[in-house]
Protein backbone atom coordinates (compact mmCIF):
# COMPACT_ATOMS: atom_id res chain seq x y z
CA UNK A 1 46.86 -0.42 -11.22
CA UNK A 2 45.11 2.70 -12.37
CA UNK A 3 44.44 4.48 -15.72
CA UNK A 4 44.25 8.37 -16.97
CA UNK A 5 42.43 8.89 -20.14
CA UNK A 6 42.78 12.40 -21.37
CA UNK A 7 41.42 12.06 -24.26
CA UNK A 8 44.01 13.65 -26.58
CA UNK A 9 44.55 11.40 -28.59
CA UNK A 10 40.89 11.09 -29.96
CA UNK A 11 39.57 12.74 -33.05
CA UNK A 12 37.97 16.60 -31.99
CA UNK A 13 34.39 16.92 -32.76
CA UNK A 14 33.58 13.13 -32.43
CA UNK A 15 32.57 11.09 -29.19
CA UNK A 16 35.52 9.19 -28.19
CA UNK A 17 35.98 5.38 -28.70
CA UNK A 18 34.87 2.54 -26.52
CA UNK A 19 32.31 4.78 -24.31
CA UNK A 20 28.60 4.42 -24.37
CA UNK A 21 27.26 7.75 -24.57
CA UNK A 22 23.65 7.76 -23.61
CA UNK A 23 21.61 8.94 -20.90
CA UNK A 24 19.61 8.21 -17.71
CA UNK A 25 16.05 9.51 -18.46
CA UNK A 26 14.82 11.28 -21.79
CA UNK A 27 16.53 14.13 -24.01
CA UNK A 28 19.33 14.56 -26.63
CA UNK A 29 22.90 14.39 -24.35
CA UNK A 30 25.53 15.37 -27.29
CA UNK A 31 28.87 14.41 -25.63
CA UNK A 32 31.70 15.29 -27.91
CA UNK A 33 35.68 15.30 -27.83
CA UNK A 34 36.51 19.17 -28.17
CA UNK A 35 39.93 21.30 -27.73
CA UNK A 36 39.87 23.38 -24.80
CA UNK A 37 42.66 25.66 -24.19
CA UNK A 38 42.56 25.36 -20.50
CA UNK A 39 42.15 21.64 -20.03
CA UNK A 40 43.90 20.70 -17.39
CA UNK A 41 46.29 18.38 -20.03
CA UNK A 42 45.99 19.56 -23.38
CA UNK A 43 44.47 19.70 -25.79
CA UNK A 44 41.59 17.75 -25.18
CA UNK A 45 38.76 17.45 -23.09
CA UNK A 46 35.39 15.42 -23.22
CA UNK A 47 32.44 17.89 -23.00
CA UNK A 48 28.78 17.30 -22.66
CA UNK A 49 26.26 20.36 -24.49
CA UNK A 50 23.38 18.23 -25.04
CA UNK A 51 20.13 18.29 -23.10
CA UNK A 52 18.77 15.12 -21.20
CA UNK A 53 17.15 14.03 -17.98
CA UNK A 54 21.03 12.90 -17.12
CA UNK A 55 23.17 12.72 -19.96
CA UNK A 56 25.46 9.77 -19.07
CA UNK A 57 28.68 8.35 -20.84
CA UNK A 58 29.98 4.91 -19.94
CA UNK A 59 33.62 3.46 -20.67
CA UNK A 60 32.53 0.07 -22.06
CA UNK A 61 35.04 -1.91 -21.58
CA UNK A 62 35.31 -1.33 -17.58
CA UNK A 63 34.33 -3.94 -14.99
CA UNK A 64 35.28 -2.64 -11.27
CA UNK A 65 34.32 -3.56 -7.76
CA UNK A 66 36.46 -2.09 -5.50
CA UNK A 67 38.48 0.82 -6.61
CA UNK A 68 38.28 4.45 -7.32
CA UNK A 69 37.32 7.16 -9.93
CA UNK A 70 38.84 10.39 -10.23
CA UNK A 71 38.29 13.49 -12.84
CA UNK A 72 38.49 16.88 -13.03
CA UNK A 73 35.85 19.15 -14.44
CA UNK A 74 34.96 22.17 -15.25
CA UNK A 75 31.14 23.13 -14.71
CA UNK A 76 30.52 26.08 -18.25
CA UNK A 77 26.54 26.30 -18.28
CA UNK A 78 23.40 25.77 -17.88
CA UNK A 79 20.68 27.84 -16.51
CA UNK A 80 18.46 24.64 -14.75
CA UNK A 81 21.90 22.79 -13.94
CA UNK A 82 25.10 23.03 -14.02
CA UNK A 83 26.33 19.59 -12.21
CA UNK A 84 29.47 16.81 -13.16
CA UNK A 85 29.27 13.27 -11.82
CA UNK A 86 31.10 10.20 -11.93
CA UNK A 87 30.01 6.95 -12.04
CA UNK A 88 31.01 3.84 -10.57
CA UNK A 89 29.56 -0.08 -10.53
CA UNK A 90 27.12 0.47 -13.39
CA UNK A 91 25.34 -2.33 -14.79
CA UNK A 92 23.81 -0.13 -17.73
CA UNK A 93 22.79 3.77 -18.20
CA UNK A 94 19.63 3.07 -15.23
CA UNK A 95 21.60 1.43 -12.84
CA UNK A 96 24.50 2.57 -11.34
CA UNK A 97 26.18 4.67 -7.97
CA UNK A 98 27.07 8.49 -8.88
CA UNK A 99 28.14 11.38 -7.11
CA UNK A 100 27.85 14.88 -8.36
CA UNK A 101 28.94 18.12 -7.69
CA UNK A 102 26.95 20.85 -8.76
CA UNK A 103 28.05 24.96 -9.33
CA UNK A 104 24.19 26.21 -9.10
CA UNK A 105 23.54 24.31 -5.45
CA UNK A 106 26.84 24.42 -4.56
CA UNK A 107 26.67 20.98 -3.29
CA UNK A 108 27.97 17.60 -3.42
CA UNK A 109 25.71 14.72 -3.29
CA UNK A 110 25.88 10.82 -3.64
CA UNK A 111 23.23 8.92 -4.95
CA UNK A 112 22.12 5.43 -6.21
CA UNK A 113 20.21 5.24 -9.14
CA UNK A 114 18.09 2.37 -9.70
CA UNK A 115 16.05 1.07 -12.63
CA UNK A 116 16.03 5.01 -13.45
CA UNK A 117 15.43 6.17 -10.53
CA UNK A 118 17.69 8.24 -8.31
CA UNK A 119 17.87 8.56 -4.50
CA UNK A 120 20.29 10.21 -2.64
CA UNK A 121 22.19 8.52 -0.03
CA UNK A 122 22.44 9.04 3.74
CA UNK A 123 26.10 10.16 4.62
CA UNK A 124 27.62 8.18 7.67
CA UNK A 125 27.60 9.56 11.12
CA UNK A 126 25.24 11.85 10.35
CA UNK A 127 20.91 11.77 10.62
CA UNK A 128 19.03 12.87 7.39
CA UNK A 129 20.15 15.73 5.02
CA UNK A 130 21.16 16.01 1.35
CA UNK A 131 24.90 15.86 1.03
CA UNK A 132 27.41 18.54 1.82
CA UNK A 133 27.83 22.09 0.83
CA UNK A 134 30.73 22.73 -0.46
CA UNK A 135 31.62 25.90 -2.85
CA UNK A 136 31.72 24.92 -6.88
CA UNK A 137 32.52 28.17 -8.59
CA UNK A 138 31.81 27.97 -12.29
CA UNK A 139 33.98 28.55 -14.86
CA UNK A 140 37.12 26.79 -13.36
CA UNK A 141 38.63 23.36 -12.64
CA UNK A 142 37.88 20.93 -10.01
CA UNK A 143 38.85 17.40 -9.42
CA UNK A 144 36.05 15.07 -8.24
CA UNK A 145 36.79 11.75 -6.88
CA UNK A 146 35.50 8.33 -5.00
CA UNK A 147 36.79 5.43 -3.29
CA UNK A 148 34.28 2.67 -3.12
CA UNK A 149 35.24 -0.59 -1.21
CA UNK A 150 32.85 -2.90 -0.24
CA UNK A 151 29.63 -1.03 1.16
CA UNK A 152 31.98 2.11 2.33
CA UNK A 153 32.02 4.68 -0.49
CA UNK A 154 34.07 7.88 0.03
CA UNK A 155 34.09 11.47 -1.79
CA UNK A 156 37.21 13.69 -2.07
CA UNK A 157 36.31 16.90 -4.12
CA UNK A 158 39.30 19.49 -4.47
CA UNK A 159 41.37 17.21 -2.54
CA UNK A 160 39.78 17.16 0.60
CA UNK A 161 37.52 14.47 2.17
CA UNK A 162 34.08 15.77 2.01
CA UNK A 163 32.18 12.39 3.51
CA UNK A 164 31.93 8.66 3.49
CA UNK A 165 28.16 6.68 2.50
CA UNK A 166 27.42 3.37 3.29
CA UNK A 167 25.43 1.35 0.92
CA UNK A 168 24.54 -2.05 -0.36
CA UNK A 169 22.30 -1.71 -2.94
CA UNK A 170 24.76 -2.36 -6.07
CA UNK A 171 27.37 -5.12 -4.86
CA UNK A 172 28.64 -6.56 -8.52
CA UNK A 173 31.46 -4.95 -10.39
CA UNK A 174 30.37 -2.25 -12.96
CA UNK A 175 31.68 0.26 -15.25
CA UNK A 176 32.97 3.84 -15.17
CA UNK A 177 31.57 6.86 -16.23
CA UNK A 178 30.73 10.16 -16.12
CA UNK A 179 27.30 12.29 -15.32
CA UNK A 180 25.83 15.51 -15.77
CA UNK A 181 22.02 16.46 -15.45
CA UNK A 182 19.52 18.90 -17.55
CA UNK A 183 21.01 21.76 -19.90
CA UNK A 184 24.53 21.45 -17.36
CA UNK A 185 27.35 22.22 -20.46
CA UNK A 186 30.38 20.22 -18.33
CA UNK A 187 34.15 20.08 -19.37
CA UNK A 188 35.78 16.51 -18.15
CA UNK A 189 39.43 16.08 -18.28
CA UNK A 190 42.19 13.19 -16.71
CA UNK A 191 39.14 10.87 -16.06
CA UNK A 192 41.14 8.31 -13.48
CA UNK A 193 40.37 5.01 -12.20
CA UNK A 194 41.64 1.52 -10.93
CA UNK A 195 41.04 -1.33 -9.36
CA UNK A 196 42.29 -2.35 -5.23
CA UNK A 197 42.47 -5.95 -5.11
């Protein structure tokens, strides 16, 4: 059972319905439903231009355990950032599991953030580090998903497996969302997720 939003259908220039747009931190995140010409299905795409610690945006009425999250993105700005996320098992906008890719560090990294605070997560099989390089170019569209199950999280950017993390900090269902950080201006299309029973 999974579930595409692509945000066409919602009113341009307005934050879409049923998401808690907020952040992780301090700042003004201004996440807004814009057209976009290239969006991956037009005409719509969700895009974040506000500035915040981590502007976050949660879809409400989600409550998954074991499933995945997909979205593609496309990474405009920002001179301090430039980074896309997706959440997944969030209890609120300071607790929650998120990886991001970002176009500046060209990097993609999974993290848990607790109470506020974010820590990035060992990846299995492997001793120390901060996730794994991987190009991001700017200005174009990538897809960015996970697979959590159980303690076993895995990251598939572009299609291919990047890594797997193992953690049991957050073991409750949660909600969806989506992630950037700083001044990052971030295009989000086809946001996909279900459940695996």
């Amino acid at each position: 059972m999974s579930e595409t939003l692509t945000f066409d259908n919602a009113p341009t220039g307005k934050a879409p319905a049923g998401w808690t747009l907020t952040m992780t931190g301090k700042g003004e995140p201004k996440w807004s439903v814009e057209a976009e010409p290239t969006a991956p299905s037009k005409p719509n795409v969700l895009k974040q231009s506000g500035r915040a610690t981590f502007p976050v945006a949660i879809k409400s009425d989600t409550s998954i355990k074991d499933g995945f999250v997909e979205v593609k993105f496309k990474a405009v700005s920002g001179s301090e950032d430039r980074a896309a996320g997706i959440i997944w098992r969030a209890k609120d906008a300071d607790n929650y599991y998120v990886v991001r890719a970002n176009a500046l560090e060209d990097n993609v990294v999974l993290y848990k953030t607790i109470k506020g605070i974010r820590n990035s997560l060992e990846i299995v099989g492997r001793k120390g580090g901060y996730g794994v390089k991987t190009p991001v170019p700017s200005g174009q569209w990538h897809a960015l998903r996970c697979d959590f199950a159980g303690n076993r999280f895995k990251v598939t950017f572009d299609g291919k497996l990047l890594f797997e993390v193992e953690d049991a900090t957050i073991t409750d269902p949660g909600m969806i969302g989506l992630w950037t950080k700083a001044d990052s201006v971030t295009l989000f299309d086809d946001l996909t997720y279900g459940e695996t029973k």
